[in-house]
PDB file of N, CA and C in Angstrom:
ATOM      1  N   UNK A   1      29.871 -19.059 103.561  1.00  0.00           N
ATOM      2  CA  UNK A   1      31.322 -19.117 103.711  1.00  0.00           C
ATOM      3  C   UNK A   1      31.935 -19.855 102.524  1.00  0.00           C
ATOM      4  N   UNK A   2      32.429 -19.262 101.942  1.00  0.00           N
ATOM      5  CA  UNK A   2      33.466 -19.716 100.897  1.00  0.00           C
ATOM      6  C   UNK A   2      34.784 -20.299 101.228  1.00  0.00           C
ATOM      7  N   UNK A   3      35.201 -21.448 102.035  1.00  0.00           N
ATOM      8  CA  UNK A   3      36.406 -21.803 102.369  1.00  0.00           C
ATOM      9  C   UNK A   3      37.232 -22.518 101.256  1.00  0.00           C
ATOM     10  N   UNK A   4      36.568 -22.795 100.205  1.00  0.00           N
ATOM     11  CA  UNK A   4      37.215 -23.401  99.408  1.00  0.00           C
ATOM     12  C   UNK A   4      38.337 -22.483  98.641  1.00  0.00           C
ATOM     13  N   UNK A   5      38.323 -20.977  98.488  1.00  0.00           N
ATOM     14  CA  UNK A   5      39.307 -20.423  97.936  1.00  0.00           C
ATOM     15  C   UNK A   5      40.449 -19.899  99.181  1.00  0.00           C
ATOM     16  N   UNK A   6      39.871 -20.108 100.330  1.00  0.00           N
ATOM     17  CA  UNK A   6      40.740 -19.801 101.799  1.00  0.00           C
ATOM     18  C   UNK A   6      41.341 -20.762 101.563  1.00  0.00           C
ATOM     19  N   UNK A   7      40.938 -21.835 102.089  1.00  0.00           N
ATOM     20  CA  UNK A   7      41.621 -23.045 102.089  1.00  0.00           C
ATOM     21  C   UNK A   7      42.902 -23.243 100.929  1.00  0.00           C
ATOM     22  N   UNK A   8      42.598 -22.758  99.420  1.00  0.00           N
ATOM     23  CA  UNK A   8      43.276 -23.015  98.686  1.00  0.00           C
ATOM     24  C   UNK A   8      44.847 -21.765  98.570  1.00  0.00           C
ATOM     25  N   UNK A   9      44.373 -20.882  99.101  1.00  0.00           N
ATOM     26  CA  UNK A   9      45.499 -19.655  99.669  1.00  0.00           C
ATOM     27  C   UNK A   9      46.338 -20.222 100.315  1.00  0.00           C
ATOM     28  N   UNK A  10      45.609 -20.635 101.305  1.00  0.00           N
ATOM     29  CA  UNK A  10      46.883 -20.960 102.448  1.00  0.00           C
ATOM     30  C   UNK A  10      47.736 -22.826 102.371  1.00  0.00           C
ATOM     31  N   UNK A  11      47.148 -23.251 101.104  1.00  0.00           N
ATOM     32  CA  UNK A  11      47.842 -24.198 100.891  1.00  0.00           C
ATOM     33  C   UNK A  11      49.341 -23.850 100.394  1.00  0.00           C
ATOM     34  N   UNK A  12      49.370 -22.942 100.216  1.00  0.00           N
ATOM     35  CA  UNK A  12      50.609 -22.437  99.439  1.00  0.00           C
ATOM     36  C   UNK A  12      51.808 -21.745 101.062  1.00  0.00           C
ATOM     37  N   UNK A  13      53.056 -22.380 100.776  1.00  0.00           N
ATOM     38  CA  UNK A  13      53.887 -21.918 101.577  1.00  0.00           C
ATOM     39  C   UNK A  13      53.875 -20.415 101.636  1.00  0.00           C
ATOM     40  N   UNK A  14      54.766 -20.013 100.198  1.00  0.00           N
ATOM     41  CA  UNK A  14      55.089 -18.800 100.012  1.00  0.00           C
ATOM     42  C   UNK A  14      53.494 -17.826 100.726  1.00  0.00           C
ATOM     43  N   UNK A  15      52.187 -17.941 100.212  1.00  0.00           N
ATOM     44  CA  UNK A  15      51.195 -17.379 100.435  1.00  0.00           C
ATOM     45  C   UNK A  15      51.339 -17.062 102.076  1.00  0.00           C
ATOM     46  N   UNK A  16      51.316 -18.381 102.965  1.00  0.00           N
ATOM     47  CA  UNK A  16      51.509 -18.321 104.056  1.00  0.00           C
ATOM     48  C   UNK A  16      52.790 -17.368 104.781  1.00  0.00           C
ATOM     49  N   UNK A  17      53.855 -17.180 104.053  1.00  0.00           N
ATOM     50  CA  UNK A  17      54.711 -16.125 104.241  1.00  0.00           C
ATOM     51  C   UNK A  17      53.834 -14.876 104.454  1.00  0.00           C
ATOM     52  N   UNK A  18      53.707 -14.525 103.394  1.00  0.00           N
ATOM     53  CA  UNK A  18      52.824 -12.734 102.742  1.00  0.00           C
ATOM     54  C   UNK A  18      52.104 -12.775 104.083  1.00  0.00           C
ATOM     55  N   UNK A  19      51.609 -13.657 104.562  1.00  0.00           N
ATOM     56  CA  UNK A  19      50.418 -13.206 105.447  1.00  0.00           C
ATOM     57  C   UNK A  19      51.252 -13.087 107.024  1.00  0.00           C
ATOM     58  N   UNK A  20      52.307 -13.561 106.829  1.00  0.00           N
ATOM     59  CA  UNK A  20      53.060 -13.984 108.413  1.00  0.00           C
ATOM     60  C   UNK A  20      53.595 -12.408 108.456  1.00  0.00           C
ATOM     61  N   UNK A  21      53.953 -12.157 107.108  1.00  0.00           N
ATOM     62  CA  UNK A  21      54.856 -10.522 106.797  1.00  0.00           C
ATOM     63  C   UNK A  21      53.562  -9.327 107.472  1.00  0.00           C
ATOM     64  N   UNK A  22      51.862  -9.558 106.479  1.00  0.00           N
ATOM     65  CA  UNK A  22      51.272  -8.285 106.919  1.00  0.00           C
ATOM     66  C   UNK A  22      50.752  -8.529 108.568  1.00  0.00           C
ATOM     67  N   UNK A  23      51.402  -9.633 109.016  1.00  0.00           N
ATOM     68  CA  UNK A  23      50.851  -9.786 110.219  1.00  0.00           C
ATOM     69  C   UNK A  23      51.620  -8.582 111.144  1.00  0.00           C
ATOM     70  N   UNK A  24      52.537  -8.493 110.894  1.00  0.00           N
ATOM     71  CA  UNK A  24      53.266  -7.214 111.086  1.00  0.00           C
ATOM     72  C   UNK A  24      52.696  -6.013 111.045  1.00  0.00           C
ATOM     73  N   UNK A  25      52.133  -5.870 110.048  1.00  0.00           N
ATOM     74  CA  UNK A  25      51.634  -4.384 109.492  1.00  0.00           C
ATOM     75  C   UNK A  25      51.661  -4.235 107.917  1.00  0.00           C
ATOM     76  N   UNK A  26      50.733  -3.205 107.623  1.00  0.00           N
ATOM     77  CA  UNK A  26      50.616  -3.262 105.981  1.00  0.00           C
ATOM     78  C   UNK A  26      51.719  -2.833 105.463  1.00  0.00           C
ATOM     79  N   UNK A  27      51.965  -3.228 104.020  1.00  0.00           N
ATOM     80  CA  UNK A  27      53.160  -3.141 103.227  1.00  0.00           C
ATOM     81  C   UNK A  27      52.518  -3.031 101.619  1.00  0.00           C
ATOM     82  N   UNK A  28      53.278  -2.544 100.691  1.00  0.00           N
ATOM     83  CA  UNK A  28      53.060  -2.196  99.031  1.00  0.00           C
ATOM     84  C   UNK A  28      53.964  -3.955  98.854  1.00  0.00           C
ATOM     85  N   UNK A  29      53.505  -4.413  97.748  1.00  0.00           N
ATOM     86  CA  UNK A  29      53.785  -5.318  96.902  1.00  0.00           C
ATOM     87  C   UNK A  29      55.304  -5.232  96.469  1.00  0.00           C
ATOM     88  N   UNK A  30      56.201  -4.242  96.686  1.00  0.00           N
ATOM     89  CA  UNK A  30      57.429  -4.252  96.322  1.00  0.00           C
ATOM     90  C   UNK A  30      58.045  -4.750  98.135  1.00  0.00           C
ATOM     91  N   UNK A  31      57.323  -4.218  98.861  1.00  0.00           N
ATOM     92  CA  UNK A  31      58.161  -4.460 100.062  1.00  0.00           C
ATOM     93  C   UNK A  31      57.623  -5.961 100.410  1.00  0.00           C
ATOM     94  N   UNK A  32      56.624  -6.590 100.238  1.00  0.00           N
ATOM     95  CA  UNK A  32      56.312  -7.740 100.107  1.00  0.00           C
ATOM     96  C   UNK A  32      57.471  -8.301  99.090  1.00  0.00           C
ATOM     97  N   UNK A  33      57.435  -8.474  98.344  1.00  0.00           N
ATOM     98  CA  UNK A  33      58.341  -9.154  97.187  1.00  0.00           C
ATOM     99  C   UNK A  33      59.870  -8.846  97.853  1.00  0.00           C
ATOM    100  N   UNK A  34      60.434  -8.093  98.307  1.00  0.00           N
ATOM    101  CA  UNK A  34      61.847  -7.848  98.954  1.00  0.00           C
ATOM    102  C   UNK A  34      62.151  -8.887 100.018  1.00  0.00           C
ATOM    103  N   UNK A  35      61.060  -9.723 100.399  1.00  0.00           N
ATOM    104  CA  UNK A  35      61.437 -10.714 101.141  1.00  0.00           C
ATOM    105  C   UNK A  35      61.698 -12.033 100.587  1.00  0.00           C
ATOM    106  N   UNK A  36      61.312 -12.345  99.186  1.00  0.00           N
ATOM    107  CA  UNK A  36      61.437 -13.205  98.612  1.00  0.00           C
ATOM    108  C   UNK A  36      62.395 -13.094  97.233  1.00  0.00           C
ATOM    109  N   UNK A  37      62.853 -14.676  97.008  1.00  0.00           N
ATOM    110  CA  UNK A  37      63.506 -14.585  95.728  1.00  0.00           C
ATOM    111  C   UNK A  37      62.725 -15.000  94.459  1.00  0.00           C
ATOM    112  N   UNK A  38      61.681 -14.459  93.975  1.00  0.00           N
ATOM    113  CA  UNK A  38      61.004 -14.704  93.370  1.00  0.00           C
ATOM    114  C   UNK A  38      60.326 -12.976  92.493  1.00  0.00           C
ATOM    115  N   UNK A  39      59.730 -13.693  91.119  1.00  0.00           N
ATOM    116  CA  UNK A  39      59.748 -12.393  90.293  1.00  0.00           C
ATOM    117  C   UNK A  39      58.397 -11.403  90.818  1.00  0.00           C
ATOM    118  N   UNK A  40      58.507 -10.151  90.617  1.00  0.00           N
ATOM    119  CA  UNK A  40      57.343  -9.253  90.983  1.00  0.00           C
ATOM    120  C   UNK A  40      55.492  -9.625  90.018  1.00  0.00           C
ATOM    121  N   UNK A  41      55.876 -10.246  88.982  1.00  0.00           N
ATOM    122  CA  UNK A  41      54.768 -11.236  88.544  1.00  0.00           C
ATOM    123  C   UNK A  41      54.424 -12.258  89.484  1.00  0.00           C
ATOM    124  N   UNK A  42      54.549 -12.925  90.009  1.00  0.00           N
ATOM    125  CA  UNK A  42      54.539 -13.725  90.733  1.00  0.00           C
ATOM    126  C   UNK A  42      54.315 -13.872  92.678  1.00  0.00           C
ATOM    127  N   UNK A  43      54.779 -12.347  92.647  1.00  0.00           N
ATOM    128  CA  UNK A  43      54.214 -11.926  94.135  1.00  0.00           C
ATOM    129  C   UNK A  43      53.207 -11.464  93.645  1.00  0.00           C
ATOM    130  N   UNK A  44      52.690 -10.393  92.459  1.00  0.00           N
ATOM    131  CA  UNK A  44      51.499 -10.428  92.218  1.00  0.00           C
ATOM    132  C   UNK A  44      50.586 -11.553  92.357  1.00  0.00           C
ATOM    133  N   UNK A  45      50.418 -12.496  91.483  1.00  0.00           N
ATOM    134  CA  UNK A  45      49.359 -13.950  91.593  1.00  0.00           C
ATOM    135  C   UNK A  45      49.457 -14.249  92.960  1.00  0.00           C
ATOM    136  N   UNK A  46      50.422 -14.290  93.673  1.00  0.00           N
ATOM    137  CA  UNK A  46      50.540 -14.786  95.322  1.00  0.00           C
ATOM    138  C   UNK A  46      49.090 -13.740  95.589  1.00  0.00           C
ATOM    139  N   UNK A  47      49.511 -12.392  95.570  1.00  0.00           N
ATOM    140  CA  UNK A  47      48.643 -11.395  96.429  1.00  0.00           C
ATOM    141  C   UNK A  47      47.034 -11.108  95.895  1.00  0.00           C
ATOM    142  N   UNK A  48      47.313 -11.788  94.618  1.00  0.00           N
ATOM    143  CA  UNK A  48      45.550 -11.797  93.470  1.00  0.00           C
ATOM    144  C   UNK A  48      45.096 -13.568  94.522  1.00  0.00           C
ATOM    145  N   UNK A  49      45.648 -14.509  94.626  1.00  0.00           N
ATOM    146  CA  UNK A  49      45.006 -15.240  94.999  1.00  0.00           C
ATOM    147  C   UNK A  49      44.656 -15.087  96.819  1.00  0.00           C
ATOM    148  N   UNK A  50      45.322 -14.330  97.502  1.00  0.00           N
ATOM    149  CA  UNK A  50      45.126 -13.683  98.670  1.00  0.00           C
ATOM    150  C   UNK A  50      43.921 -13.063  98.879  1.00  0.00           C
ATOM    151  N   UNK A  51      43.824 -11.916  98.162  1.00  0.00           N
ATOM    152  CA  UNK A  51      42.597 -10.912  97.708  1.00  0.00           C
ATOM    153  C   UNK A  51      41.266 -11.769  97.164  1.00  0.00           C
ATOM    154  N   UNK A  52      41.264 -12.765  96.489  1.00  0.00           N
ATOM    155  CA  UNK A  52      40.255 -13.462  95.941  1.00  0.00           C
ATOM    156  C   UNK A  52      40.016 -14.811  97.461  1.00  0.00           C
ATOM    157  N   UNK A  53      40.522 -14.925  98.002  1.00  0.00           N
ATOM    158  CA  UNK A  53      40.023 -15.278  99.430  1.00  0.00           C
ATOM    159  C   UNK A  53      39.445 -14.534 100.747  1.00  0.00           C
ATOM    160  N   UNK A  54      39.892 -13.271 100.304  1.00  0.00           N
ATOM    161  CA  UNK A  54      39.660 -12.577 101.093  1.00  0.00           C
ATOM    162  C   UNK A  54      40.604 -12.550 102.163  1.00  0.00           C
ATOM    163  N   UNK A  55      41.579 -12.586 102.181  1.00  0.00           N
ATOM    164  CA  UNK A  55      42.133 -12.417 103.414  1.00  0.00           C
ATOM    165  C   UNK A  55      43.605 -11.442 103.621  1.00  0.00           C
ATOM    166  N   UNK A  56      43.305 -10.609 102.553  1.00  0.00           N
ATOM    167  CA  UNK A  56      44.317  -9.428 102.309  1.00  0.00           C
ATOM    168  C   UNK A  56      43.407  -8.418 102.115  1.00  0.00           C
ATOM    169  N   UNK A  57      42.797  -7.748 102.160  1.00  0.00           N
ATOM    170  CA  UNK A  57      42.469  -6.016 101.833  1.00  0.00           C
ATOM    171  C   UNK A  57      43.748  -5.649 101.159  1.00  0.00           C
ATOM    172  N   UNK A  58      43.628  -4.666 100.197  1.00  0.00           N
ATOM    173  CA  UNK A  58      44.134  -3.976  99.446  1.00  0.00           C
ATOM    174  C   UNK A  58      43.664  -2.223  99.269  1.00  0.00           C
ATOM    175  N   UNK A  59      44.627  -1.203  99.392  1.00  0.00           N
ATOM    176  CA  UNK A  59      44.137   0.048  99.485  1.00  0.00           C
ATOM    177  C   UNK A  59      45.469   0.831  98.806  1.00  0.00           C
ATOM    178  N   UNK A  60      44.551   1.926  97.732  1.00  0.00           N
ATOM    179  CA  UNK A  60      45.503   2.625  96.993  1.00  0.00           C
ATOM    180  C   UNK A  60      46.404   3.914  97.804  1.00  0.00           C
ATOM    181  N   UNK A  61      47.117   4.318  97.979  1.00  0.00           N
ATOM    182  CA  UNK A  61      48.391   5.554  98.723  1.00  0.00           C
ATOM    183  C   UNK A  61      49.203   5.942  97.316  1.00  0.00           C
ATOM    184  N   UNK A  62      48.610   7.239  96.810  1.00  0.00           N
ATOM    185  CA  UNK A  62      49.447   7.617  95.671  1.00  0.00           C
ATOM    186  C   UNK A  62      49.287   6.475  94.567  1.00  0.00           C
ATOM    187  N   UNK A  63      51.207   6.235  94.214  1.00  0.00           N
ATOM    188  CA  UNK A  63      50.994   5.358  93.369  1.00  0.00           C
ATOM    189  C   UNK A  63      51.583   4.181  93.850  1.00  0.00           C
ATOM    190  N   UNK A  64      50.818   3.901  95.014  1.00  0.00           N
ATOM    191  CA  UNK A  64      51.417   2.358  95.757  1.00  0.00           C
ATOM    192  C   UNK A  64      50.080   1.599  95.870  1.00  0.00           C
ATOM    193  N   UNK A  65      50.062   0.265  95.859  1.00  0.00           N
ATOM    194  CA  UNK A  65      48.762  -0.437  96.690  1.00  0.00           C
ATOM    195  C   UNK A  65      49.040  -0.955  97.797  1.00  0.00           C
ATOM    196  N   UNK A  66      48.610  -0.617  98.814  1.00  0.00           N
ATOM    197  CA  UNK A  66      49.419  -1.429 100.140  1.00  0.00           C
ATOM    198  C   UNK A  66      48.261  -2.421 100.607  1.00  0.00           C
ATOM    199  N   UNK A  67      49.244  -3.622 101.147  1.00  0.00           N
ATOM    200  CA  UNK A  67      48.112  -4.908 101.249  1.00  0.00           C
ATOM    201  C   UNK A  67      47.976  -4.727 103.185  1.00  0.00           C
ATOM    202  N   UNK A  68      46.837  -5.467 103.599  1.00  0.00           N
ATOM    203  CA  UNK A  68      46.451  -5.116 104.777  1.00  0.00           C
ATOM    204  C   UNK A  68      46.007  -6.882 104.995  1.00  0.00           C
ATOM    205  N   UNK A  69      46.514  -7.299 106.559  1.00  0.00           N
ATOM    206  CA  UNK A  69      46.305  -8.746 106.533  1.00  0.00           C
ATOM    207  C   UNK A  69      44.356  -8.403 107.221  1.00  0.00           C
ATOM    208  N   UNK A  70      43.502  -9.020 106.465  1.00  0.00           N
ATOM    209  CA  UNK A  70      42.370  -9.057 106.823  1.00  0.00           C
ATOM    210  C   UNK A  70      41.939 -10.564 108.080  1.00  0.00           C
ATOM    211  N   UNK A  71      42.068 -10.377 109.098  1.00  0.00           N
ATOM    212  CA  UNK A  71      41.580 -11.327 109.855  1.00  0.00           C
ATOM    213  C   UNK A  71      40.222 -12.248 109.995  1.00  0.00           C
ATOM    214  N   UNK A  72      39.332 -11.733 109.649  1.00  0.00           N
ATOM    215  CA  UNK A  72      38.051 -11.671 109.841  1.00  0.00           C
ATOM    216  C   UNK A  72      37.764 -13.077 109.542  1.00  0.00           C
ATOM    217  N   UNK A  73      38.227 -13.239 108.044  1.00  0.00           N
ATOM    218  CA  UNK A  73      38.254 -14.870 107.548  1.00  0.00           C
ATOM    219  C   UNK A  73      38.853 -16.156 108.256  1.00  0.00           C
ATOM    220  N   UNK A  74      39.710 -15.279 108.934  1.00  0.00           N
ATOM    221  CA  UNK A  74      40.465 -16.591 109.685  1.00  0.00           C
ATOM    222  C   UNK A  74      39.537 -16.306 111.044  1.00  0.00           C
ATOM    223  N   UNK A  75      38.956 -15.871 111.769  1.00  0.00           N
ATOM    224  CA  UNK A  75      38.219 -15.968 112.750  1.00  0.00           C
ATOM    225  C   UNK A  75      37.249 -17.123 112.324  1.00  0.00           C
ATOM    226  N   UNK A  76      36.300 -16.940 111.419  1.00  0.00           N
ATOM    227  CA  UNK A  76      35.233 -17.629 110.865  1.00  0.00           C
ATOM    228  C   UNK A  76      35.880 -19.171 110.808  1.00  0.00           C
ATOM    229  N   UNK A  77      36.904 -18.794 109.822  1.00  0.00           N
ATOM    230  CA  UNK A  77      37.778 -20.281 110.053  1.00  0.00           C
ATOM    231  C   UNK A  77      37.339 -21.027 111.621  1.00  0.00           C
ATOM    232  N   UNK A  78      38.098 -20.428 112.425  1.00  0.00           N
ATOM    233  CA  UNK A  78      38.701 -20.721 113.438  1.00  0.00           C
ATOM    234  C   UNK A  78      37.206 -20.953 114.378  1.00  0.00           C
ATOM    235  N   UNK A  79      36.350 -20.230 114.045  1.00  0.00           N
ATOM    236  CA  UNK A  79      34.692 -21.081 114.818  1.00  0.00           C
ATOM    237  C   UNK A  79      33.918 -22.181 113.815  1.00  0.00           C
ATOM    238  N   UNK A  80      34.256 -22.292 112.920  1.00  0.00           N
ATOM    239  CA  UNK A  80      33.913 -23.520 112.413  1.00  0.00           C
ATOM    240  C   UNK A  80      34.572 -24.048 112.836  1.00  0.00           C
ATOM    241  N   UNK A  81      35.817 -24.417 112.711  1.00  0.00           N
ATOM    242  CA  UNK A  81      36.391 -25.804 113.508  1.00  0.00           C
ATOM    243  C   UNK A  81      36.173 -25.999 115.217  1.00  0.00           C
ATOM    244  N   UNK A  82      36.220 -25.124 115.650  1.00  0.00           N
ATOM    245  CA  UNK A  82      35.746 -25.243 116.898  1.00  0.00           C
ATOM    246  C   UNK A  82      33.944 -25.690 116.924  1.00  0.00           C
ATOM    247  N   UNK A  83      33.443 -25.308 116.326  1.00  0.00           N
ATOM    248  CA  UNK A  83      31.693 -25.626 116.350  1.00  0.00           C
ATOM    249  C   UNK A  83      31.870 -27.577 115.673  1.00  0.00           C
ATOM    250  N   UNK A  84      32.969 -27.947 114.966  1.00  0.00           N
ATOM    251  CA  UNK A  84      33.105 -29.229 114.593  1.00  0.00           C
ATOM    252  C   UNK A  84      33.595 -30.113 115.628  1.00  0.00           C
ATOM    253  N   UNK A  85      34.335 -29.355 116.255  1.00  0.00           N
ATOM    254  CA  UNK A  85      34.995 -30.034 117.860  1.00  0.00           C
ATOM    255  C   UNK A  85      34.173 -30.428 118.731  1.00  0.00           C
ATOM    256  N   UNK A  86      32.661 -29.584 118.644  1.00  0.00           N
ATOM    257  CA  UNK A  86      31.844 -29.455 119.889  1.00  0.00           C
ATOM    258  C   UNK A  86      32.161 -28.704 120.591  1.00  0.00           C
ATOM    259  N   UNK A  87      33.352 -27.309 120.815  1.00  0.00           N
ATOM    260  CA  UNK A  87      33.211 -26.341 121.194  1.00  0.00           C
ATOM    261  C   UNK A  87      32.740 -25.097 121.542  1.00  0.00           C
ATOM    262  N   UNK A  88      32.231 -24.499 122.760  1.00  0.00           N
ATOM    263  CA  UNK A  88      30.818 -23.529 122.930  1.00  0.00           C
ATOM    264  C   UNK A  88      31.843 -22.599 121.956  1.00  0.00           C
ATOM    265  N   UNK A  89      30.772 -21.658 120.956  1.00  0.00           N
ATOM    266  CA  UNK A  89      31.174 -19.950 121.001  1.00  0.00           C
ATOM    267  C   UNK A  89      30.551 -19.368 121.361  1.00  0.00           C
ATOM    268  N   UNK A  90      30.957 -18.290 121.661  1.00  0.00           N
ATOM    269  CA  UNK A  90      30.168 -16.823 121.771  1.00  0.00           C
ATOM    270  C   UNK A  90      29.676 -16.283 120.543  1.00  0.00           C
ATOM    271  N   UNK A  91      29.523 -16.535 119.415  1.00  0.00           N
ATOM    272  CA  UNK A  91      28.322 -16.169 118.588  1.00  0.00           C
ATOM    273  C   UNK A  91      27.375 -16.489 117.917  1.00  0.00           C
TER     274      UNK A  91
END
């Protein structure tokens, strides 16, 4: 488990947005960026440091990339801290 680049994603407000947005459902990088006042460089690096945590999937449609919120990482998250609590899991 690599939490050190998770961890460092979600230190970021804005980051924590992007992910509250695909929690919704997937979206292209322009409809991501339409929620913010900030430049389309810059929702890029948001969504490159997303992707390099793993916790966005990314998939090409034509000439769009649409981002996909990947859960999986935050599960893992979420039984390590519970296995630190002393909490039973199921796996």
């Amino acid at each position: 488990m690599a939490f050190a680049n998770t961890f460092k994603a979600l230190s970021d407000p804005a980051r924590r947005q992007i992910l509250e947005l695909l929690k919704k459902g997937p979206m292209s990088a322009g409809e991501i960026g339409a929620h913010f006042d900030m430049t389309g460089a810059t929702i890029s690096y948001h969504l490159k440091i997303l992707r390099q945590a793993d916790l966005v999937f990314e998939k090409r449609e034509k000439n769009y990339i649409i981002y996909q919120l990947n859960t999986t990482v935050l599960e893992e998250i979420i039984l390590w801290i519970s296995s630190l609590k002393g909490e039973e899991t199921d796996s």
